[in-house]
Protein backbone atom coordinates (compact mmCIF):
# COMPACT_ATOMS: atom_id res chain seq x y z
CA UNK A 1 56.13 152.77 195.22
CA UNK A 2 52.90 151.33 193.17
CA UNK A 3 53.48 155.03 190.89
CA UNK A 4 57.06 154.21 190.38
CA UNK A 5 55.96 150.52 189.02
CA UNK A 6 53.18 152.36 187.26
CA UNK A 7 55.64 154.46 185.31
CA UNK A 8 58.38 151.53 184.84
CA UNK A 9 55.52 149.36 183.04
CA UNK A 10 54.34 152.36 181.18
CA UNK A 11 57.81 152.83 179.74
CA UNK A 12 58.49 149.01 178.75
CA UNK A 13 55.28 149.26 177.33
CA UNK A 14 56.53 152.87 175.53
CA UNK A 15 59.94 150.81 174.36
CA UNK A 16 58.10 147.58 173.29
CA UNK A 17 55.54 149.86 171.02
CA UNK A 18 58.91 150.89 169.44
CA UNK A 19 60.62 148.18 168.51
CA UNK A 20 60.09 148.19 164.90
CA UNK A 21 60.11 144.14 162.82
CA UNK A 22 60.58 142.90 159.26
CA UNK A 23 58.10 139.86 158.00
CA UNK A 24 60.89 138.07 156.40
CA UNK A 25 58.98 136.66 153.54
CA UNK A 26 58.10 140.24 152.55
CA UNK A 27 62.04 140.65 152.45
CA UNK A 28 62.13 137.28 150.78
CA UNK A 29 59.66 138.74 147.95
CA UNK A 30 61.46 141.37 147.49
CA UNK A 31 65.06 139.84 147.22
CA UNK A 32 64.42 136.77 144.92
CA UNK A 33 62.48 139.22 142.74
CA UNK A 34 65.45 140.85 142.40
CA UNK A 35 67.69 137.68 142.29
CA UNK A 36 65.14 136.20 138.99
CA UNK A 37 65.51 139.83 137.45
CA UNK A 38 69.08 139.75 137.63
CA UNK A 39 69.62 136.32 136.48
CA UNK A 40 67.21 136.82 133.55
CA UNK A 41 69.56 139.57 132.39
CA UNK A 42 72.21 137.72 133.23
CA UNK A 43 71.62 134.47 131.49
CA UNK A 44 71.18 137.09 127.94
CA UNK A 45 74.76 138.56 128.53
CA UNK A 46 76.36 135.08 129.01
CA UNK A 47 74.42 133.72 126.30
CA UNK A 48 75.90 136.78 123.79
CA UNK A 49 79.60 135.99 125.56
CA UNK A 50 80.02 132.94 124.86
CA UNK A 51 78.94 133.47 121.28
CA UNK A 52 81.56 135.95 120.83
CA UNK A 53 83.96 134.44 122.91
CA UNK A 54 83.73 131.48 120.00
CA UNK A 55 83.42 133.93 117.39
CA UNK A 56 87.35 135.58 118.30
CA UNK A 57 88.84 132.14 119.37
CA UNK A 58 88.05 130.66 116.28
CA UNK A 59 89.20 133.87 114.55
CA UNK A 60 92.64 133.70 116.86
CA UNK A 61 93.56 130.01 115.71
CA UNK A 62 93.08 130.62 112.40
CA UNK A 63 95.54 133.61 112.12
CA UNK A 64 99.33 132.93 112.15
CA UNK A 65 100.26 136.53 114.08
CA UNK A 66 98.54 137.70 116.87
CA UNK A 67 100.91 140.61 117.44
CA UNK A 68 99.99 141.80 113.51
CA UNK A 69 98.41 144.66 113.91
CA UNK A 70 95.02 143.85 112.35
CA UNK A 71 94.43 141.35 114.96
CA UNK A 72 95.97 143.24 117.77
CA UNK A 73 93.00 145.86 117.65
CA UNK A 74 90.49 143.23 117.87
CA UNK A 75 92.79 141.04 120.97
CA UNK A 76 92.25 144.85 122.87
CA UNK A 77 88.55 145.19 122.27
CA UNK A 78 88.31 141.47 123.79
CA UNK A 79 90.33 142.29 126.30
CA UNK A 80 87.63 144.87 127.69
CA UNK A 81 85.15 142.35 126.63
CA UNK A 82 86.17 139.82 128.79
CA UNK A 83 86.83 142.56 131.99
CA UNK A 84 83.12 143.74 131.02
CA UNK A 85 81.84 140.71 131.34
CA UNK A 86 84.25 139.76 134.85
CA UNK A 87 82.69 142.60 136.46
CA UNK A 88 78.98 142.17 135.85
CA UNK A 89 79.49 138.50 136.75
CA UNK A 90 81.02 139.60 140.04
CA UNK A 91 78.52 141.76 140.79
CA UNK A 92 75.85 139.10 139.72
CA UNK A 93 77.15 136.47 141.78
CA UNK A 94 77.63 139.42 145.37
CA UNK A 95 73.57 139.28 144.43
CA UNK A 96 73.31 135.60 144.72
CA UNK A 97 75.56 135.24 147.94
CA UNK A 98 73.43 138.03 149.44
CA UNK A 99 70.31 136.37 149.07
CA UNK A 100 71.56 132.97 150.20
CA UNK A 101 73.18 135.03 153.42
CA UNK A 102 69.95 136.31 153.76
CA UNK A 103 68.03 132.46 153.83
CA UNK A 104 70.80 131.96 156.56
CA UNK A 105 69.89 134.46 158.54
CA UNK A 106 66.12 133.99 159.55
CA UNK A 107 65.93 130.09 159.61
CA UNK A 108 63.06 129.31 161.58
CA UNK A 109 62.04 133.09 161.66
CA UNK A 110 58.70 134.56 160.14
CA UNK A 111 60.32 137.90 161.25
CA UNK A 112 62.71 139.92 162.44
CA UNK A 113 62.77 142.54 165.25
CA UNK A 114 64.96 145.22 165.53
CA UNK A 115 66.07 144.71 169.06
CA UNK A 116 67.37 141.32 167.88
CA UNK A 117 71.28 140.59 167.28
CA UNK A 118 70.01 139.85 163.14
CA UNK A 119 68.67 143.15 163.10
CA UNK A 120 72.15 145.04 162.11
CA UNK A 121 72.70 141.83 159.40
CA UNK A 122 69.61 141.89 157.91
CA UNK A 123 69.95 145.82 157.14
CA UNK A 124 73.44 145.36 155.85
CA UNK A 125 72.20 142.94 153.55
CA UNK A 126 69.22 144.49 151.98
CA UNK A 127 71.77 147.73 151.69
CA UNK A 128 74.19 145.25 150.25
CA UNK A 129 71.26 144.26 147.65
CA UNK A 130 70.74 147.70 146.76
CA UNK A 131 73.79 148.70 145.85
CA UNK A 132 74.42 145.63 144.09
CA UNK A 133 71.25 145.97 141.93
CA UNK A 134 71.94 149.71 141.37
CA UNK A 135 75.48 148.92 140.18
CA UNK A 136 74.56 145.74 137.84
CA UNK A 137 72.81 148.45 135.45
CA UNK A 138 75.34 150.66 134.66
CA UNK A 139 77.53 147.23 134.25
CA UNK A 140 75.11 146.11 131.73
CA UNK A 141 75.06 148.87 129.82
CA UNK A 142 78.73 148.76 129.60
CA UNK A 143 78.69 145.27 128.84
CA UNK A 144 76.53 145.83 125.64
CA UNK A 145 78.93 149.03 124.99
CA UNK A 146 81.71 146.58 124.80
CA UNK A 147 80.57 143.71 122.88
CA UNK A 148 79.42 145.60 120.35
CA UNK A 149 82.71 147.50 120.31
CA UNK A 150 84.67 143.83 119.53
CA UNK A 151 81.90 142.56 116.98
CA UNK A 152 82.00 146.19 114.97
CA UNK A 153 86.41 145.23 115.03
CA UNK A 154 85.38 142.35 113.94
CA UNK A 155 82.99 142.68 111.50
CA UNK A 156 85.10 145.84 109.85
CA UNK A 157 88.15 144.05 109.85
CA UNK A 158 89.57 142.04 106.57
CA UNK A 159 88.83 138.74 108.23
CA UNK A 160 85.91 137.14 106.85
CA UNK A 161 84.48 134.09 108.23
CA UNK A 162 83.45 131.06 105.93
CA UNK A 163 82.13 127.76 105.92
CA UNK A 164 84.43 125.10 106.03
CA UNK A 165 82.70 122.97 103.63
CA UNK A 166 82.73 125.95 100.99
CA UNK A 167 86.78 125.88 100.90
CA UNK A 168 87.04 122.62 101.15
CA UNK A 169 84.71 122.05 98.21
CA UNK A 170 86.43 124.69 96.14
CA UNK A 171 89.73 123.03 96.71
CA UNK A 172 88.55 119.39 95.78
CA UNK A 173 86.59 121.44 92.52
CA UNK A 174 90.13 122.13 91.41
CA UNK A 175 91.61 119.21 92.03
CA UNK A 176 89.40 117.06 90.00
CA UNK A 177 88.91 119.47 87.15
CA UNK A 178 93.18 119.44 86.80
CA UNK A 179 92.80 115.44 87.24
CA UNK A 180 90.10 115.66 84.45
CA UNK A 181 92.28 117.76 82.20
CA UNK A 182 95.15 115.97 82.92
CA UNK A 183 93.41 112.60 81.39
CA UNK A 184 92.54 114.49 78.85
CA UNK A 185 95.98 115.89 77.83
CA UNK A 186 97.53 112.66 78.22
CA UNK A 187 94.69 111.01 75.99
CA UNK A 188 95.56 113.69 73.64
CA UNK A 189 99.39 112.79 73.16
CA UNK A 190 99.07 109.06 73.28
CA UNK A 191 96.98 110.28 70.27
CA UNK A 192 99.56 112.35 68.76
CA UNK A 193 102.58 110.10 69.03
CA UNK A 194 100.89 107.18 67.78
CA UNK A 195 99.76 109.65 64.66
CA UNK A 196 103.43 110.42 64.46
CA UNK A 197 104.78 107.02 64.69
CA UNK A 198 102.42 105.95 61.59
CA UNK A 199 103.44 109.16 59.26
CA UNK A 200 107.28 108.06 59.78
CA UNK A 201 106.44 104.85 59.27
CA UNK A 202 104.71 105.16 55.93
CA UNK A 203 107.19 107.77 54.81
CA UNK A 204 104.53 110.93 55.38
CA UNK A 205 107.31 113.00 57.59
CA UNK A 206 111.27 112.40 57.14
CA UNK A 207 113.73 111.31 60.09
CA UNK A 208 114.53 115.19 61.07
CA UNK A 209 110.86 115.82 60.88
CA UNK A 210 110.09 113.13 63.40
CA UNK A 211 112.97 114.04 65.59
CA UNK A 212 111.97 117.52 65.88
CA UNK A 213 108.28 116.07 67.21
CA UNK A 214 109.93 113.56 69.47
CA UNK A 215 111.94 116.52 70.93
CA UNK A 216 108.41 118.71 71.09
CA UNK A 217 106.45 115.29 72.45
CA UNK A 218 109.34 115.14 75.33
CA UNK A 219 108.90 118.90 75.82
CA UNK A 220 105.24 118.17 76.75
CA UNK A 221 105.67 115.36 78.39
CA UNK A 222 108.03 117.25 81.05
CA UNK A 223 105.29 119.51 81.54
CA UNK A 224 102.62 116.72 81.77
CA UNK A 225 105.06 115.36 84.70
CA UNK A 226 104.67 119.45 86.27
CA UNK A 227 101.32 119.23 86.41
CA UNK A 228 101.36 115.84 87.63
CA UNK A 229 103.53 116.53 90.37
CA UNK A 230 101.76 119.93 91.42
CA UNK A 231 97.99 118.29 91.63
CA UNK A 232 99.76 115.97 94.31
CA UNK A 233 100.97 118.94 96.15
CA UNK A 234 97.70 119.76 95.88
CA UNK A 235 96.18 116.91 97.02
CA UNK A 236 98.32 117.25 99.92
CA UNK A 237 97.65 120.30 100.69
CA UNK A 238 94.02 119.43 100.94
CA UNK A 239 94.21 116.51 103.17
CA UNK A 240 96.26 118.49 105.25
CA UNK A 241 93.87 121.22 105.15
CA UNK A 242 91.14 118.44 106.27
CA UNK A 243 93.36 117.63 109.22
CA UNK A 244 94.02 120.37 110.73
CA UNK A 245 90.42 121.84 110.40
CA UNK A 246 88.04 118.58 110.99
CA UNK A 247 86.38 120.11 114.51
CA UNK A 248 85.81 123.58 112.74
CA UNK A 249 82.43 123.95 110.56
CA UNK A 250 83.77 127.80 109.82
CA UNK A 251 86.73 128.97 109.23
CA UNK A 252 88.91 132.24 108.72
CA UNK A 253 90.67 133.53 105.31
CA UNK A 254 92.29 136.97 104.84
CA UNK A 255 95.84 138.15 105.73
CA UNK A 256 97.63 136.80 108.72
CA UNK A 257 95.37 133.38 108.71
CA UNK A 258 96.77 129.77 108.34
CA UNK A 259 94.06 128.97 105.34
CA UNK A 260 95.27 132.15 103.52
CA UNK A 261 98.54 130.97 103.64
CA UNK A 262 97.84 127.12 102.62
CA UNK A 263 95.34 128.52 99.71
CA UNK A 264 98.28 130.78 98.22
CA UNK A 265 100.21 127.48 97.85
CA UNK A 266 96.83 125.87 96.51
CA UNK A 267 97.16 129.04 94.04
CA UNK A 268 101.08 128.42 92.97
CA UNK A 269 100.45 124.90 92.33
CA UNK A 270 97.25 125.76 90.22
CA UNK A 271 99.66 128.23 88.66
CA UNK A 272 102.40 126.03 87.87
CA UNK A 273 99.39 124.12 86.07
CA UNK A 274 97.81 126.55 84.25
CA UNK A 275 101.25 127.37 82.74
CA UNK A 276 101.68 123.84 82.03
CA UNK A 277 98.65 123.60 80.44
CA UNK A 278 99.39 126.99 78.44
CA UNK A 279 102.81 125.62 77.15
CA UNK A 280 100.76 122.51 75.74
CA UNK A 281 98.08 123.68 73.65
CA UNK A 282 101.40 125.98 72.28
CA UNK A 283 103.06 122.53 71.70
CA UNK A 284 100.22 120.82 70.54
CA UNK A 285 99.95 122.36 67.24
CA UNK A 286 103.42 122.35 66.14
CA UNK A 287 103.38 118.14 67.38
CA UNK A 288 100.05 117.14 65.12
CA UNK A 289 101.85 115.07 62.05
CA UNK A 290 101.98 117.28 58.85
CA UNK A 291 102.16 115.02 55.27
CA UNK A 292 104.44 116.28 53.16
């Protein structure tokens, strides 16, 4: 009987010596080392997402197709962008929910032993760790693959990004260089009708004479009233330019974008002018009073 007890107690002494334990802040070490290194790498990729996520939505409401072709290349290299990104933040967040699973798990515990119930939990989550660790590299690296796939569309593309305050300076250059020359045209033939008006009156030029230059004065003033009418276009088109683009500091120009499109009616209306203005100086000359 006392050698049977002998040889019980030698075994529970056998199984004891067995039982293998984890010091749980060693594991706790070891995961929020891993948890800081993945959130440091983490915090970079976000930080270069959300740059280019502003960099193509401010391209995409600035263009007036986004089925055109030219954009439609660059919508598909976001479109892995954005999955790139889903992935690595999925797998970045399993990390985080493993390591808080883990803080719930050995409350109150400075260890763990591995005839305890935790035992089986604890090594499912240091193998869910692993993986998730082993995983977030190859995601990262396919992240970076990715973004630099959409800024090289980008960046080759014909859309070119500029600062709102250049455009809008350009515009308002043109505006008050047509109001300038408009002051000065009108100065101009004030000058020549009055010129006229004396010559007839002191017999210099005969009646046909002076109705031919009150025909060519009425021809001039008709365009004066074109280029009138087209700076206020343009002046329109400028506020409205201003309204629609007051929250942007850049914008986008190129085919298939909304300023493209409002500066080729900026263009017409400074064409309209410049033809005006052409038709003029052509007038001019043949409306300065000759003596006879």
């Amino acid at each position: 009987m006392n050698k049977r007890i002998v040889i019980i107690f030698l075994s529970l002494i056998f199984l004891n010596s067995c039982v293998a334990f984890h010091k749980t802040q060693d594991i706790r070490d070891t995961i929020n080392s891993n948890v800081d290194q993945t959130n440091q790498n983490y915090s970079k990729v976000k930080a270069d997402y959300e740059q280019k996520n502003k960099i193509f939505e401010s391209l995409k409401s600035n263009v007036i197709s986004v089925s055109a072709p030219s954009f439609r290349l660059i919508s598909d290299k976001k479109i892995a962008f954005d999955s790139a990104y889903q992935n690595l933040t999925k797998t970045k967040e399993d990390i985080n929910r493993s390591q808080q699973q883990f803080e719930q798990l050995v409350v109150g515990k400075s260890k763990i032993k591995s005839n305890e119930p935790e035992w089986d939990e604890l090594k499912q989550i240091k193998s869910d760790i692993t993986f998730s660790t082993g995983q977030l590299n190859g995601l990262v690296e396919s992240y970076i693959s990715r973004s630099n796939s959409l800024g090289a569309a980008i960046n080759k593309s014909h859309y070119k990004s500029l600062k709102k305050s250049t455009f809008s300076s350009q515009i308002q250059k043109n505006i008050d260089e047509l109001n300038n020359s408009l002051l000065k045209i009108n100065g101009q033939l004030k000058l020549f009708d009055n010129e006229m008006r004396k010559a007839y009156l002191n017999n210099q030029i005969n009646d046909s004479t002076y109705q031919s230059k009150q025909e060519i004065s009425a021809r001039i003033l008709t365009e004066l009233n074109n280029m009138e009418a087209a700076v206020k276009r343009l002046a329109a088109l400028e506020s409205r330019f201003q309204r629609r683009y007051k929250k942007l500091d850049e914008i986008w120009v190129g085919e298939n974008t909304k300023p493209n499109e409002l500066m080729k009616k900026i263009e017409s209306k400074i064409n309209i002018i410049k033809k005006a203005q052409i038709e003029f100086q052509s007038l001019s000359n043949a409306l300065k009073p000759n003596t006879e």
